[in-house]
N, C-alpha and C. Protein backbone atom coordinates (compact mmCIF):
# COMPACT_ATOMS: atom_id res chain seq x y z
N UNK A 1 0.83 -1.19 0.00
CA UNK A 1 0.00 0.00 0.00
C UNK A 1 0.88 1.24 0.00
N UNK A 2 0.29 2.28 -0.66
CA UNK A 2 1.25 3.57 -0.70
C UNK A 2 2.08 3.42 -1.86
N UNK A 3 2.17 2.84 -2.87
CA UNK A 3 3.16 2.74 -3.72
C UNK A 3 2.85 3.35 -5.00
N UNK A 4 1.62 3.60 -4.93
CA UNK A 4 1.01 4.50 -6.11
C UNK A 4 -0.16 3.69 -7.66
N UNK A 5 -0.28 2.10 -6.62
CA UNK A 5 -0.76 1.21 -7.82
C UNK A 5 -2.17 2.41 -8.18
N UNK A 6 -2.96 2.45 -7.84
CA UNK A 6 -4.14 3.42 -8.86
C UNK A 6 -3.59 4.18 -9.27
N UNK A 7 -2.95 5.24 -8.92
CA UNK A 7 -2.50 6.32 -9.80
C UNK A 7 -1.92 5.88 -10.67
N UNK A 8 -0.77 5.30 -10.80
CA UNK A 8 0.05 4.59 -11.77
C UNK A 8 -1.06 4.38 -13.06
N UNK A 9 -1.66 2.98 -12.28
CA UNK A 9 -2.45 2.48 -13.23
C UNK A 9 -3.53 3.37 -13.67
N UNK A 10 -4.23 4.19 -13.46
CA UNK A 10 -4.59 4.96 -14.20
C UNK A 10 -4.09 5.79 -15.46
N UNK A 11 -2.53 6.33 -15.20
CA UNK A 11 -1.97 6.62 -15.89
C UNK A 11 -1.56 5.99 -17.04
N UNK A 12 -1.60 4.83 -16.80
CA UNK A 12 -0.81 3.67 -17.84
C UNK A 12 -1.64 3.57 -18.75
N UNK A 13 -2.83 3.28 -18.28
CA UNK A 13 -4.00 2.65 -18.81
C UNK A 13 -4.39 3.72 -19.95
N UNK A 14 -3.99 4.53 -19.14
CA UNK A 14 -4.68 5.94 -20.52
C UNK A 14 -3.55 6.40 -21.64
N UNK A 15 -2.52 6.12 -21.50
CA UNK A 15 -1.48 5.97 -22.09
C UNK A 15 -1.46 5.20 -23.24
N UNK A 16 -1.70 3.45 -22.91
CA UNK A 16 -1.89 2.64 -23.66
C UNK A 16 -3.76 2.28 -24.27
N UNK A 17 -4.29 3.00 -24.10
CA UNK A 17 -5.83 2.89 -24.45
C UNK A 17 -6.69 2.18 -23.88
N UNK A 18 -6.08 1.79 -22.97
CA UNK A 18 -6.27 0.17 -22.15
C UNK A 18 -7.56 1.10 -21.15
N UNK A 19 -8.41 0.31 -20.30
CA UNK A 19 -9.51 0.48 -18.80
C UNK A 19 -8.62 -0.05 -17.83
N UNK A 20 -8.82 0.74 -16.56
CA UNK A 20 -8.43 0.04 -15.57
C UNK A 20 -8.84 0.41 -14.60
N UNK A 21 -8.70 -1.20 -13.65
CA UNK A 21 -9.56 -1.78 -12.81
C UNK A 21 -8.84 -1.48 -11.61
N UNK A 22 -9.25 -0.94 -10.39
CA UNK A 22 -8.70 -1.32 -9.12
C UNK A 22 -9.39 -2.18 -8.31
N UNK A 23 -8.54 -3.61 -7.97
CA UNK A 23 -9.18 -4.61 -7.37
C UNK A 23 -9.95 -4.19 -6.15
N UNK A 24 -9.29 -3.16 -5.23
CA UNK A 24 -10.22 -2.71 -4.07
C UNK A 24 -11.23 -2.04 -4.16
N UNK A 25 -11.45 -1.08 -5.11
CA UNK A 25 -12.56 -0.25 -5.73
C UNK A 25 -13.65 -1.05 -6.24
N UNK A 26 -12.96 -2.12 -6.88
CA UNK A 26 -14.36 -3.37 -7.54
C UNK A 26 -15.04 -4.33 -6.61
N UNK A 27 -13.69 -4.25 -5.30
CA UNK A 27 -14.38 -5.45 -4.12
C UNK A 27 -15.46 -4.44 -3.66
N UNK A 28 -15.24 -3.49 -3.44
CA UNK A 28 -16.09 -2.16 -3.00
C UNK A 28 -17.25 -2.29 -2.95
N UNK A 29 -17.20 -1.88 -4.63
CA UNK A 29 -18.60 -1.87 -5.69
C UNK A 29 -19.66 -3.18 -5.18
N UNK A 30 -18.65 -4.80 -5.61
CA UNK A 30 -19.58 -5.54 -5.60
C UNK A 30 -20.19 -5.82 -4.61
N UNK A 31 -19.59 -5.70 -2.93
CA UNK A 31 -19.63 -5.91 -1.72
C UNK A 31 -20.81 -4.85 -1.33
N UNK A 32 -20.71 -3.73 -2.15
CA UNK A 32 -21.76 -2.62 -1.86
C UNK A 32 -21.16 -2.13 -0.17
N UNK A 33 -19.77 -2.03 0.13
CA UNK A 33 -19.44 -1.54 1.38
C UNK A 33 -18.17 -1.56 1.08
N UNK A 34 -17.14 -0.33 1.78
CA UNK A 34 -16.12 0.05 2.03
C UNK A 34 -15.38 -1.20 2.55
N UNK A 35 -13.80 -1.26 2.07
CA UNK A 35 -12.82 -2.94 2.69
C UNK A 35 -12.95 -2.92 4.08
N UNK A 36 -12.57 -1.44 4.78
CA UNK A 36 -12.76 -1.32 6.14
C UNK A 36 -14.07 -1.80 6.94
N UNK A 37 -15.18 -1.94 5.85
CA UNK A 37 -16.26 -2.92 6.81
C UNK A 37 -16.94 -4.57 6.53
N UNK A 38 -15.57 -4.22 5.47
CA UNK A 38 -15.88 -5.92 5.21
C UNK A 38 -14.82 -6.56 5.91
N UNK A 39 -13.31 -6.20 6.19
CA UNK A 39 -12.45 -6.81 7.39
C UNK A 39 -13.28 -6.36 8.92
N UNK A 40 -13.79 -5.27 9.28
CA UNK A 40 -14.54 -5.78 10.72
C UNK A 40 -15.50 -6.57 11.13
N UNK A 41 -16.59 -6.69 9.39
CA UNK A 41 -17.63 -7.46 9.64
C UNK A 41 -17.27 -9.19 9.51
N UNK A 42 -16.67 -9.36 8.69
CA UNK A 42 -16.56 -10.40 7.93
C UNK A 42 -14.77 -11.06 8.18
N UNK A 43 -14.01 -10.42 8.73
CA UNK A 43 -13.02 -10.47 8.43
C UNK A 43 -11.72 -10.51 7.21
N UNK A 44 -10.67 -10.83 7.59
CA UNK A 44 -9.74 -10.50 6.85
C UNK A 44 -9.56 -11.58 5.46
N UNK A 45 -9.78 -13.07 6.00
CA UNK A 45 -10.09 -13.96 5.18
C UNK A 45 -11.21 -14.17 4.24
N UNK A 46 -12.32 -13.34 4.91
CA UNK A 46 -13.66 -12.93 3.90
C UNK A 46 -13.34 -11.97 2.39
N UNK A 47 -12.15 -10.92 3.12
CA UNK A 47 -11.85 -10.09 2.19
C UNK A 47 -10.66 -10.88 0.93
N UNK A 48 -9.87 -11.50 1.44
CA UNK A 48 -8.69 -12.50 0.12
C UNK A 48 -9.90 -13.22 -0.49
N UNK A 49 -11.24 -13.80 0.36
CA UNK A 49 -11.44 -14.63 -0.72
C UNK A 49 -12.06 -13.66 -2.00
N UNK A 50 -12.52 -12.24 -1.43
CA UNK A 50 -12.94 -11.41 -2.83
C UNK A 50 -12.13 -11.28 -3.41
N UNK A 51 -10.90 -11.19 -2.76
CA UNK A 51 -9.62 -10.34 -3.83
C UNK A 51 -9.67 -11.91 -5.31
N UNK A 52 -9.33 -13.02 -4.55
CA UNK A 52 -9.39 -14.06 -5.56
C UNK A 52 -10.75 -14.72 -6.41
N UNK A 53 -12.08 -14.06 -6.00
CA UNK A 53 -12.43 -14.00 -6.78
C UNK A 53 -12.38 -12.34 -8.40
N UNK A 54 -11.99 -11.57 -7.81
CA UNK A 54 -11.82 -10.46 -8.41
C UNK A 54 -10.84 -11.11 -9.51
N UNK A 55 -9.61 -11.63 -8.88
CA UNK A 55 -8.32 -11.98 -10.42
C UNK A 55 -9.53 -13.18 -11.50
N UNK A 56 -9.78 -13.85 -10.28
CA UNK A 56 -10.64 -15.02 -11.39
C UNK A 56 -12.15 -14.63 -12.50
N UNK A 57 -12.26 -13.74 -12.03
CA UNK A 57 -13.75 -13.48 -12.63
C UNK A 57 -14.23 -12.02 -12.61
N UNK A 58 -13.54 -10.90 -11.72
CA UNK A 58 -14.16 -9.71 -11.37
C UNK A 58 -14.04 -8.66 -12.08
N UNK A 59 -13.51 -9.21 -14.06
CA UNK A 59 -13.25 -7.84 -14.44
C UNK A 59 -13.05 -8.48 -16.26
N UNK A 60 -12.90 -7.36 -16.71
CA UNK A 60 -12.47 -8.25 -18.31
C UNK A 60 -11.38 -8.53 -18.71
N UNK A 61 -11.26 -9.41 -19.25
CA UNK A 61 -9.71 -10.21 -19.07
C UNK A 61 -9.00 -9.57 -20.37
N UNK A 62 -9.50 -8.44 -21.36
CA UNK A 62 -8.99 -7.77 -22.55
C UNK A 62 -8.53 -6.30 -21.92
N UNK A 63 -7.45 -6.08 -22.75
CA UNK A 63 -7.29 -4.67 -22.13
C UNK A 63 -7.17 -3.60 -21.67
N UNK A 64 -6.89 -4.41 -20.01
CA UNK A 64 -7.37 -3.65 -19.24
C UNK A 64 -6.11 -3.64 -18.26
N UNK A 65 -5.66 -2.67 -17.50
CA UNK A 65 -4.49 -2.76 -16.81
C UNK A 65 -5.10 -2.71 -15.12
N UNK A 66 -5.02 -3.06 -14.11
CA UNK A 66 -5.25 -4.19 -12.55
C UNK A 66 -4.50 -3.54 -12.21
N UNK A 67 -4.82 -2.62 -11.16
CA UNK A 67 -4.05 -2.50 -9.99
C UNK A 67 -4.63 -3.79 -8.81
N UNK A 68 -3.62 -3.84 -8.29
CA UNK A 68 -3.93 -4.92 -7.23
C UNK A 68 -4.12 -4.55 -5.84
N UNK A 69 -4.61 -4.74 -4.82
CA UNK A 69 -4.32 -4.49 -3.35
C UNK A 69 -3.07 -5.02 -3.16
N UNK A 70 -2.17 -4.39 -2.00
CA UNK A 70 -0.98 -4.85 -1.53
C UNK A 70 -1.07 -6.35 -1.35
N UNK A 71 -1.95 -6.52 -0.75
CA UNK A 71 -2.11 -8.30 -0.21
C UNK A 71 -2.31 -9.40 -1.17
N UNK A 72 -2.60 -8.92 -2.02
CA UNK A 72 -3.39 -9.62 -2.87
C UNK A 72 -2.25 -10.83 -3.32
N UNK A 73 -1.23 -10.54 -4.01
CA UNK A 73 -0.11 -10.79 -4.61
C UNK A 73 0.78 -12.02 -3.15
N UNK A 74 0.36 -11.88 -2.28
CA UNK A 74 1.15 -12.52 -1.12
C UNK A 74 0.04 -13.87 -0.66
N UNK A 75 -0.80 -14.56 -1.28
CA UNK A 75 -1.59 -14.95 -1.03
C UNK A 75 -0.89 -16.34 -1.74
N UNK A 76 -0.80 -17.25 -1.19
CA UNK A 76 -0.33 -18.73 -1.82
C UNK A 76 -1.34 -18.74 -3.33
N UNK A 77 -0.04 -19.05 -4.63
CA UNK A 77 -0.58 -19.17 -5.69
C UNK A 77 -0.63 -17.90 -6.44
N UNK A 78 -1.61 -17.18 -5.63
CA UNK A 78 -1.93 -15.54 -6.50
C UNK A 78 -0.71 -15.49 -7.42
N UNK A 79 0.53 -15.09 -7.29
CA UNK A 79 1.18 -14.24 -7.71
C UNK A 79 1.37 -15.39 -9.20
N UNK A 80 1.52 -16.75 -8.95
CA UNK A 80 1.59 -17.44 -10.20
C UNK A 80 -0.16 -17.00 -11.27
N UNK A 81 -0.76 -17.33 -10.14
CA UNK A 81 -2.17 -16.93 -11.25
C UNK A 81 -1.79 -15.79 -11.92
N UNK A 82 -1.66 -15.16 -11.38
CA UNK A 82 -1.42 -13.21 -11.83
C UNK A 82 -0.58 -13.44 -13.43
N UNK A 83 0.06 -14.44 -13.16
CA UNK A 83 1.40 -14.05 -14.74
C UNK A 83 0.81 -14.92 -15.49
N UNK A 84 -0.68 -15.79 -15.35
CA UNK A 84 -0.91 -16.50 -16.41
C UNK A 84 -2.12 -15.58 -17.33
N UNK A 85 -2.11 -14.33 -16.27
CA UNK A 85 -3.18 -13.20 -16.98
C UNK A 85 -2.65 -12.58 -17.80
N UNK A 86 -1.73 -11.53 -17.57
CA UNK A 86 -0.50 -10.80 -18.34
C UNK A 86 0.66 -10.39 -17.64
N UNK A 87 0.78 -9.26 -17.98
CA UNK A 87 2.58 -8.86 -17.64
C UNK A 87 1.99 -8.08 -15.99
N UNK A 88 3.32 -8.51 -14.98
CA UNK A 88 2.82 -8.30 -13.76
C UNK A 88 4.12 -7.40 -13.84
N UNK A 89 3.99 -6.43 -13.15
CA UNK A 89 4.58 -5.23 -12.73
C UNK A 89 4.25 -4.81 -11.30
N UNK A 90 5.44 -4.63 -10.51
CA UNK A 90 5.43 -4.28 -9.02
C UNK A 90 5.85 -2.84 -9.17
N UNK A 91 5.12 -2.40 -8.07
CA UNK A 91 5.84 -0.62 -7.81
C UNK A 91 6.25 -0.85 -6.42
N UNK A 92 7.36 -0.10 -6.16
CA UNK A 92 7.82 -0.53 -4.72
C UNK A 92 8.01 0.62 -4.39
N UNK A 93 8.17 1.01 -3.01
CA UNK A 93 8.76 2.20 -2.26
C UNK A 93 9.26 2.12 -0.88
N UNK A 94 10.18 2.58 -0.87
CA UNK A 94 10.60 2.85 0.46
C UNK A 94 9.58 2.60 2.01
N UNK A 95 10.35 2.09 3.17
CA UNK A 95 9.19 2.09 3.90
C UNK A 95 9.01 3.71 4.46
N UNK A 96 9.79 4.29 4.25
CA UNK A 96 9.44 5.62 4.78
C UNK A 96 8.76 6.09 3.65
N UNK A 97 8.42 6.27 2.31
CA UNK A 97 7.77 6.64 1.32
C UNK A 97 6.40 6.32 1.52
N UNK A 98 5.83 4.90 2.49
CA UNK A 98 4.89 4.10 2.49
C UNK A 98 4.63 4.74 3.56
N UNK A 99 5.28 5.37 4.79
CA UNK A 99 4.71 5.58 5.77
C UNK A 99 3.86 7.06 5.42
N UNK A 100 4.51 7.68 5.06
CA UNK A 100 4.43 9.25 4.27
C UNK A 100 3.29 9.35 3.95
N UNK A 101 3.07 8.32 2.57
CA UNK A 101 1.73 8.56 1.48
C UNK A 101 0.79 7.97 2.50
N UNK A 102 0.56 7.01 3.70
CA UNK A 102 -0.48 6.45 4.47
C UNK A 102 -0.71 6.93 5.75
N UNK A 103 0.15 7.82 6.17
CA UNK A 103 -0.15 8.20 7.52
C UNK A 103 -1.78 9.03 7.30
N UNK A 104 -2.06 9.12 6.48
CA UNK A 104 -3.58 10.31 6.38
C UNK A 104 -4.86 9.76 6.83
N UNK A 105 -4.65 7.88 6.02
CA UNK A 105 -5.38 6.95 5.80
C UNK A 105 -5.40 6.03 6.44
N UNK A 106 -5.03 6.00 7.57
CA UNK A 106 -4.93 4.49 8.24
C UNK A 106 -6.36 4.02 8.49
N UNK A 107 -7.53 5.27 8.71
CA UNK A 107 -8.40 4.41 9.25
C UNK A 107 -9.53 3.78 7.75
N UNK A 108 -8.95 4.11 6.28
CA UNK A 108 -9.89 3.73 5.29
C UNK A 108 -8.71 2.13 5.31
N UNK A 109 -7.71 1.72 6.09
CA UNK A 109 -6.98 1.42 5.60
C UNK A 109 -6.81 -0.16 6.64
N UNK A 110 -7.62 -1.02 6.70
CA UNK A 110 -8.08 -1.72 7.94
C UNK A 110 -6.54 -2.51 8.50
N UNK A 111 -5.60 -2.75 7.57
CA UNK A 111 -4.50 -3.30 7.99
C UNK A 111 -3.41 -2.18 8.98
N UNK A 112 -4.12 -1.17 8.90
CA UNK A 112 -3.20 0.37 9.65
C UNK A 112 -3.97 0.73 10.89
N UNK A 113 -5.50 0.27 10.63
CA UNK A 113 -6.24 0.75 11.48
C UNK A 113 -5.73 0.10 12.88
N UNK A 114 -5.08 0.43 13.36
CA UNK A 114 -4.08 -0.10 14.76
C UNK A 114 -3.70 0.94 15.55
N UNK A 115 -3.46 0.36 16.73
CA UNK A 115 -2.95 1.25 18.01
C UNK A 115 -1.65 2.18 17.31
N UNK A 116 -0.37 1.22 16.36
CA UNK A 116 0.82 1.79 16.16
C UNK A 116 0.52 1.79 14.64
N UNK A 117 0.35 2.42 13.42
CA UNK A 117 0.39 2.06 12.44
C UNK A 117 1.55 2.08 11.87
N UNK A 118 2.61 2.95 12.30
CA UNK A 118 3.59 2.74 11.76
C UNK A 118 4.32 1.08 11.92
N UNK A 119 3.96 0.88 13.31
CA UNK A 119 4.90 -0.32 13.43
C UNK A 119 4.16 -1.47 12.76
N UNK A 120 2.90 -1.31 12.97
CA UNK A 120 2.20 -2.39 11.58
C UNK A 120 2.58 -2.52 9.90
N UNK A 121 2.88 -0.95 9.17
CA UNK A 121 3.35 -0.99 8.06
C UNK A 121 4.24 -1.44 8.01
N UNK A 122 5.44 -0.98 8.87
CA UNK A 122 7.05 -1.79 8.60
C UNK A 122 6.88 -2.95 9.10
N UNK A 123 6.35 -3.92 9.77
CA UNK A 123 5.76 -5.36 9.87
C UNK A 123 5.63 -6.34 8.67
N UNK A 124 4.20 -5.22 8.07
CA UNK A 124 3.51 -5.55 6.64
C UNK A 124 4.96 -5.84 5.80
N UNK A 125 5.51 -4.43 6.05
CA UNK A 125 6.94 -4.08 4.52
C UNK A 125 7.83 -5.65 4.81
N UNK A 126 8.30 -5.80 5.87
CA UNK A 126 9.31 -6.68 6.05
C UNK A 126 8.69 -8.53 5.75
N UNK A 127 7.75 -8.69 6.01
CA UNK A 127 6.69 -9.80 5.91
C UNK A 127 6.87 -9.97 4.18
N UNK A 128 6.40 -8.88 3.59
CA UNK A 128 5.86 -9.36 2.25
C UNK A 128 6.59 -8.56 1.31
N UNK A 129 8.24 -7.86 1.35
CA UNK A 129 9.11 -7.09 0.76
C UNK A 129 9.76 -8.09 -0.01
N UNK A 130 9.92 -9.45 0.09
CA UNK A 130 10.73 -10.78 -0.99
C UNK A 130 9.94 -11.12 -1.83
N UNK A 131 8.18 -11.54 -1.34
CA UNK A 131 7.66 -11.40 -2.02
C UNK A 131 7.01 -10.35 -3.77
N UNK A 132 6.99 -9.07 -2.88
CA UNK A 132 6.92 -8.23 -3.83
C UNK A 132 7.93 -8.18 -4.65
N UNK A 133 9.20 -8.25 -4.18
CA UNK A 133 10.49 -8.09 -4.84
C UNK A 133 10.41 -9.48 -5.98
N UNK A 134 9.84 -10.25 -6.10
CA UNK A 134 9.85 -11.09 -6.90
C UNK A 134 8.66 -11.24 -7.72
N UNK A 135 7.58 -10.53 -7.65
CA UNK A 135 6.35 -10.27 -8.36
C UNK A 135 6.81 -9.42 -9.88
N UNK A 136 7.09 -10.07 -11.21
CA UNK A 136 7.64 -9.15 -11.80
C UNK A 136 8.89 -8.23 -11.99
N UNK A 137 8.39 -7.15 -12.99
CA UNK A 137 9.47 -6.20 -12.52
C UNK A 137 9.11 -4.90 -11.65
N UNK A 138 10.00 -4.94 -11.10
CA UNK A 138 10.00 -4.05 -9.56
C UNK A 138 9.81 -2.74 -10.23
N UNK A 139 9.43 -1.59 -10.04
CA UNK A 139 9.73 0.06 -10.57
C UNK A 139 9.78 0.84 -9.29
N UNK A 140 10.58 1.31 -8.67
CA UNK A 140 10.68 1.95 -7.56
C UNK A 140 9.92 3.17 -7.74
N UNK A 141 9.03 4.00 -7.06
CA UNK A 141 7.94 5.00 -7.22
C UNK A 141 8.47 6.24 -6.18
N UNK A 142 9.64 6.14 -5.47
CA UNK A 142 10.01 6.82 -4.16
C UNK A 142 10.56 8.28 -5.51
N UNK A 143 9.95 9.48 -5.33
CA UNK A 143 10.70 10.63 -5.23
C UNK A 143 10.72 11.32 -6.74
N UNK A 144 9.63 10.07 -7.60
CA UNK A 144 9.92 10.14 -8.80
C UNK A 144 8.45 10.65 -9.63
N UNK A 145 8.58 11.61 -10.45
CA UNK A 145 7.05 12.26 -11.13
C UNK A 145 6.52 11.12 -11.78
N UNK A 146 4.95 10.98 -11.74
CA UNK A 146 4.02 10.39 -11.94
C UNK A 146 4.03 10.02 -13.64
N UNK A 147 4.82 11.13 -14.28
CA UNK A 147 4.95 10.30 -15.92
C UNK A 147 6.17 9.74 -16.06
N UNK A 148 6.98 9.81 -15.18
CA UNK A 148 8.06 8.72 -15.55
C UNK A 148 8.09 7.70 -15.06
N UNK A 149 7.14 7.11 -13.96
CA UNK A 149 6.62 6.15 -13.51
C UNK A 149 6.13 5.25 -14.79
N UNK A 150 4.81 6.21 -14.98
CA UNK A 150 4.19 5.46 -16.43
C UNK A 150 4.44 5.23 -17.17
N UNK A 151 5.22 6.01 -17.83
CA UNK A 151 6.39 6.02 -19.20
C UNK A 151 7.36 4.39 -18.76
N UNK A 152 8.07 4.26 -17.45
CA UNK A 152 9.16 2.93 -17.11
C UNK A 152 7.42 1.54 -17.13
N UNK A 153 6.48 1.92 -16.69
CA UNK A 153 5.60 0.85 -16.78
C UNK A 153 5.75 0.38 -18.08
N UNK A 154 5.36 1.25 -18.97
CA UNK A 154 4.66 1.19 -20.50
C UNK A 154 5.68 0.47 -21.17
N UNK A 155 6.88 1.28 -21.23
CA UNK A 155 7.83 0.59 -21.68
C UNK A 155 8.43 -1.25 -21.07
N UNK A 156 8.38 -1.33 -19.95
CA UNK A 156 8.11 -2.88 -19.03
C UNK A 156 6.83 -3.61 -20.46
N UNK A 157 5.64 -3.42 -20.24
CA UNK A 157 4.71 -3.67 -20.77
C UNK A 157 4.73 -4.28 -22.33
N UNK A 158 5.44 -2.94 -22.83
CA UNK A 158 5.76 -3.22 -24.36
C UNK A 158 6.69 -4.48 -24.44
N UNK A 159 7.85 -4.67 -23.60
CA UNK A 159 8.72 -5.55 -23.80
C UNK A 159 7.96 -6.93 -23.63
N UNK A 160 7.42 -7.06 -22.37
CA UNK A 160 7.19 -8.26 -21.46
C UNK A 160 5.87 -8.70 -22.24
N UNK A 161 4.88 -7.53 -22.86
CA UNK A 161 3.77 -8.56 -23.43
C UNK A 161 4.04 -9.02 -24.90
N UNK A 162 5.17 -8.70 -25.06
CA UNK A 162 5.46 -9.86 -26.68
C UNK A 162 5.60 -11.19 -26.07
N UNK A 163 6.57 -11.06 -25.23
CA UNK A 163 6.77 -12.82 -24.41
C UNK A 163 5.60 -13.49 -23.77
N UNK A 164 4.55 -12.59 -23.35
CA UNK A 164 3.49 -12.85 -22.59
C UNK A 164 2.76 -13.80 -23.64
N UNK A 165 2.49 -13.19 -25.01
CA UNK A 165 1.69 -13.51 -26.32
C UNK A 165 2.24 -14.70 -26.48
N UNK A 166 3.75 -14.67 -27.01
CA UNK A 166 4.45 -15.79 -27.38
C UNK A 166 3.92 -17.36 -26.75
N UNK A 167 4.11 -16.98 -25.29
CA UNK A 167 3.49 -18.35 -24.13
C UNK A 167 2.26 -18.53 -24.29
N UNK A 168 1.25 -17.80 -24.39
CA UNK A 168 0.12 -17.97 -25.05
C UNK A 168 -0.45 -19.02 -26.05
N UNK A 169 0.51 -18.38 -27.36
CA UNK A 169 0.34 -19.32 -28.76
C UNK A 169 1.34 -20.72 -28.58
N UNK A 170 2.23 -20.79 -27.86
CA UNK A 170 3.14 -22.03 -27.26
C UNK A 170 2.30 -23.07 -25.98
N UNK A 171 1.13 -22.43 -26.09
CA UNK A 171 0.38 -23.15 -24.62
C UNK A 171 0.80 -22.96 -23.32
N UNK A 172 1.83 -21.66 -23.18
CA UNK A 172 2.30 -22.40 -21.87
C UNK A 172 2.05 -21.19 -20.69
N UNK A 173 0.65 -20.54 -21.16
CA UNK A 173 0.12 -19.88 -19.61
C UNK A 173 -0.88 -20.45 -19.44
């Protein structure tokens, strides 16, 4: 969280002609309630199982460029499902970059919503930072304007979905 996946992906998306989806915005929609009251009502495991139905079914599989929730990607399997969709791209940032952009939001933010949020984010960061680091290619987002972000996506994109296609027509996503 904090790394700029909607913005990004908004940007990208409009760039390349592409729609895009934010998985938390669509759990939102379909849930008809904010994440923050579907982890108090329902819990935290109520909420992964939307996130995995969202990759499997919650959007159009033509495209369209996915931002993901932070969690989403750390979920046994996810991150392999994710690359049999298209080209997966991580944005990463600093944990002080993460603390920065979320200190505003902790309470839309049910994994922050805590006594310490800081010490929960750097928890989160250190827990699931190998993970992310291996989701794709990494684009660091710390310090850097919002079109050269998009511009290093697009270009990722252009490269990685020829190979993406290739595995495709070879059978092998």
């Amino acid at each position: 969280m904090g790394t700029g996946k909607t913005t990004v992906g908004r940007a990208v998306a409009h760039r390349i002609g592409f729609k895009c989806a934010d998985s938390d915005h669509e759990i939102e929609r379909r849930a008809g309630r904010p994440i923050a009251e579907i982890f108090a009502k329902d819990g935290e495991a109520a909420f992964r199982e939307l996130e995995r139905w969202f990759v499997e079914e919650g959007h159009s599989h033509e495209r369209l460029v996915v931002a993901c929730g932070g969690g989403l990607v750390v979920q046994p399997g996810m991150l392999g499902r994710l690359a049999t969709k298209g080209v997966v791209v991580c944005l990463h940032a600093s944990i002080e970059t993460i603390l920065a952009r979320t200190a505003r939001h902790s309470k839309t933010r049910p994994l922050l919503d805590v006594e310490d949020p800081d010490a929960r984010a750097r928890a989160l960061y250190a827990e699931r930072e190998a993970i992310y680091k291996s989701a794709g290619t990494v684009i660091l987002t710390d310090s850097r304007p919002l079109n050269e972000i998009a511009a290093h996506v697009v270009r990722v994109w252009r490269r990685e979905s020829a190979e993406f296609v290739r595995r495709l027509g070879a059978g092998g996503a």
